[in-house]
Protein backbone atom coordinates (compact mmCIF):
# COMPACT_ATOMS: atom_id res chain seq x y z
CA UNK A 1 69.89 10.58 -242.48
CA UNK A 2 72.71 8.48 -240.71
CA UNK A 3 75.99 8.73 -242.68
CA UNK A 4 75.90 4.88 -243.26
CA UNK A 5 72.12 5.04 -244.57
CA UNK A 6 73.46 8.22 -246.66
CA UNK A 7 76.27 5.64 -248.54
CA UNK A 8 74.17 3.15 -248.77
CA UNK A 9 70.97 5.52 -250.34
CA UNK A 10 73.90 6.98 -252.71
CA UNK A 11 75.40 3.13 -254.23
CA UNK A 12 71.86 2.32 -254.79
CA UNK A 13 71.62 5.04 -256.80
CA UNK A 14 74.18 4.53 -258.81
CA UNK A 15 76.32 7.42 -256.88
CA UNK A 16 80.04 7.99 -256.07
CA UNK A 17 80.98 7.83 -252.46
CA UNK A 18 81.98 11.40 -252.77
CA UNK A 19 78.63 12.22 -254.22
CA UNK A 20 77.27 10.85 -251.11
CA UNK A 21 79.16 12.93 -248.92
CA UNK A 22 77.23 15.80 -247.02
CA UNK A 23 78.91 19.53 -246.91
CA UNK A 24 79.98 19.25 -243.33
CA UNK A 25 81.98 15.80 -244.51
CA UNK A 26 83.72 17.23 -247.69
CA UNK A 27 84.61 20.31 -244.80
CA UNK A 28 86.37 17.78 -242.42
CA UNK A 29 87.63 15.52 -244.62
CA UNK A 30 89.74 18.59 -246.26
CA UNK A 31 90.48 19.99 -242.69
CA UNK A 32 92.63 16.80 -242.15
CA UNK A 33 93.83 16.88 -245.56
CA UNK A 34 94.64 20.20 -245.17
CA UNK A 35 97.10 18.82 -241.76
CA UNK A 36 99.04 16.61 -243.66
CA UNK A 37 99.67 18.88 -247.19
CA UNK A 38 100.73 21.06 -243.95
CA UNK A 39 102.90 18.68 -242.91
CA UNK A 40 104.50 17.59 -246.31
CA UNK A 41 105.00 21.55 -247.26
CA UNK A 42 106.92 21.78 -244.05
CA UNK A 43 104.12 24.67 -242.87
CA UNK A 44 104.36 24.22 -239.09
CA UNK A 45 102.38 27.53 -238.60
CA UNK A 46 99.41 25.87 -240.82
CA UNK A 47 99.21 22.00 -238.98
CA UNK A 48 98.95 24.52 -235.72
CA UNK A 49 96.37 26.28 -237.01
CA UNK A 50 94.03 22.98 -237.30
CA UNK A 51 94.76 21.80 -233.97
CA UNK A 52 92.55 22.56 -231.32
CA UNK A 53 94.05 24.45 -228.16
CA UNK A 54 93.28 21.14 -226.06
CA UNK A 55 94.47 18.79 -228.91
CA UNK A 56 95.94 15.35 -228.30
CA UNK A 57 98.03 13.41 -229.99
CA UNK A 58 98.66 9.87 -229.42
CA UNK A 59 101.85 8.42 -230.99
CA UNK A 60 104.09 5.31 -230.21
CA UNK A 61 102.21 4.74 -227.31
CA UNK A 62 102.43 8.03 -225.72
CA UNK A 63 99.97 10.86 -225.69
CA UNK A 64 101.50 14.48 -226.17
CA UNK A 65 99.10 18.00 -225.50
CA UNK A 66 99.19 20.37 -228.40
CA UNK A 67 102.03 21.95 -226.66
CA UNK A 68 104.25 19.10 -226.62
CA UNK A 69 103.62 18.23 -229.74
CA UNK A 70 104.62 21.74 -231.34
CA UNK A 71 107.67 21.49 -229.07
CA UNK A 72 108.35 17.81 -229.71
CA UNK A 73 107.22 15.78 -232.47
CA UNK A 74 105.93 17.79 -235.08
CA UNK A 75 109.13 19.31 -236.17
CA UNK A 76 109.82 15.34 -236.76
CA UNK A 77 106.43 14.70 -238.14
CA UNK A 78 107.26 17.46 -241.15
CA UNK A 79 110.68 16.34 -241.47
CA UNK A 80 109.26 12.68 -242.21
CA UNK A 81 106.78 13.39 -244.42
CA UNK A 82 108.49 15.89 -246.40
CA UNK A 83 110.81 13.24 -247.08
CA UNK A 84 108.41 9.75 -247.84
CA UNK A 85 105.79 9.80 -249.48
CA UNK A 86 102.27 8.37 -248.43
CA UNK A 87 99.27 6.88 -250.16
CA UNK A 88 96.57 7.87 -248.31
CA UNK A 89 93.24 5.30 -249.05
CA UNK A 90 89.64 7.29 -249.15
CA UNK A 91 88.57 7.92 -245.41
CA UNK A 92 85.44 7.30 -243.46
CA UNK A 93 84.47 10.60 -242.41
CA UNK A 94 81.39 10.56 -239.52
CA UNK A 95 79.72 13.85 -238.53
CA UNK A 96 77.63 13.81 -235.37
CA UNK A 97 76.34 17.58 -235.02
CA UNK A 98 79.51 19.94 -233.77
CA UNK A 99 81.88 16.75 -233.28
CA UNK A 100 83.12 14.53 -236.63
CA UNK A 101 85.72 11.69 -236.98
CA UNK A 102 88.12 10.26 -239.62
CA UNK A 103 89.63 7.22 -240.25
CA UNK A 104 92.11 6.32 -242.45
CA UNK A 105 94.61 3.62 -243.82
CA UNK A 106 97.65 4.69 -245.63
CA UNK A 107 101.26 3.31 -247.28
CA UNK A 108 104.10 4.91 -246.92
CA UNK A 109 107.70 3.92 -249.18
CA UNK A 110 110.85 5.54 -249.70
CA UNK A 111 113.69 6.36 -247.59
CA UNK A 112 114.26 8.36 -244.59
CA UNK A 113 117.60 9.21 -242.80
CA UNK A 114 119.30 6.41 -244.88
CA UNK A 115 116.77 3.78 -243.79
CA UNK A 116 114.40 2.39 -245.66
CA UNK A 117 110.93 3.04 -245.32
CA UNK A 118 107.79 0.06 -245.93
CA UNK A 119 104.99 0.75 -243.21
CA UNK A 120 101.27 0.51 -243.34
CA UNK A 121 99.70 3.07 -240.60
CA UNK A 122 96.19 4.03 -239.51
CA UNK A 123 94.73 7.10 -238.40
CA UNK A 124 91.63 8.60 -236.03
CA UNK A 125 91.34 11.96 -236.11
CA UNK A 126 88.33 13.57 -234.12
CA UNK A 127 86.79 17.19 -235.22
CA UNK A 128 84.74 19.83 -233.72
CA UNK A 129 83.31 22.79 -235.24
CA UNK A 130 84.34 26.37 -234.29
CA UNK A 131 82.53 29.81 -235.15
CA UNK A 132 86.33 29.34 -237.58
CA UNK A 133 85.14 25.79 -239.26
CA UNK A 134 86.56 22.09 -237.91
CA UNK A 135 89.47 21.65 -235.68
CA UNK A 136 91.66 18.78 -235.03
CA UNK A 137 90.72 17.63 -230.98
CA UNK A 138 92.55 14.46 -231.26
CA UNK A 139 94.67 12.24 -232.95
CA UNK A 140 95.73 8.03 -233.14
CA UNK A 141 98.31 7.30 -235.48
CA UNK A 142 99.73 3.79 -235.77
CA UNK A 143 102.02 2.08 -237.97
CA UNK A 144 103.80 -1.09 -238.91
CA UNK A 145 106.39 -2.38 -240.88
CA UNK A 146 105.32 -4.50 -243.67
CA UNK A 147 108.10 -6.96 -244.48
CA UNK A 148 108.89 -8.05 -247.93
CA UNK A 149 110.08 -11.89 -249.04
């Protein structure tokens, strides 16, 4: 059944979202939760681990290999989130066979490096499965300010 039709079967019913969700979704969608408590535990070694060896990660309008990223912004990535907290909303998670993606809103408050911190971001991250279970192959992130009166 297409994941849409699956959602749609499960409200009828009377079903939570996450009731609706197939094995291979609740697998990916804690593969990319799995990056980010990563990320906010300061676990370098563990986001690695999720990424693909061909990841990408586009950022501020760049686009970084896995490599760069290790060597570049992830020590920055950690650094931020272990700092500000985000509220990540409930993501769409897709599963097509061996490939899956997620996407996802969050909020993100608090304070970093003496600045203050009000941003609302997106996020695409795409998935394959490995003989290992689901790997990170790419990620979008995006954010912007949201200004206060």
């Amino acid at each position: 059944m297409r994941p849409l039709a699956l959602l749609a079967a499960a409200l009828v019913a009377g079903s939570s979202v996450a009731d609706a969700q197939t094995a291979d979704q609740r697998a990916v969608a804690a593969t990319v939760q799995s990056y980010h408590d990563a990320l906010a535990r300061g676990d370098s070694a563990g986001a690695m681990r999720l990424l693909a060896p061909d990841a990408l990660i586009l950022e501020s309008g760049g686009l970084e290999t896995r490599a760069d990223y290790q060597g570049h912004h992830l020590p920055g990535d950690i650094a931020f989130a272990k700092a500000v907290p985000s509220q990540r909303a409930e993501p769409t998670v897709v599963v097509a066979g061996d490939v899956a993606w997620v996407v996802g809103t969050s909020r993100t408050t608090g304070t970093y490096r003496e600045r203050a911190i009000n941003s609302a971001g997106a996020e695409l991250m795409v998935l394959s499965r490995t003989a290992d279970g689901w790997n990170i192959r790419a990620i979008h992130w995006s954010s912007r300010s949201i200004r206060t009166p």
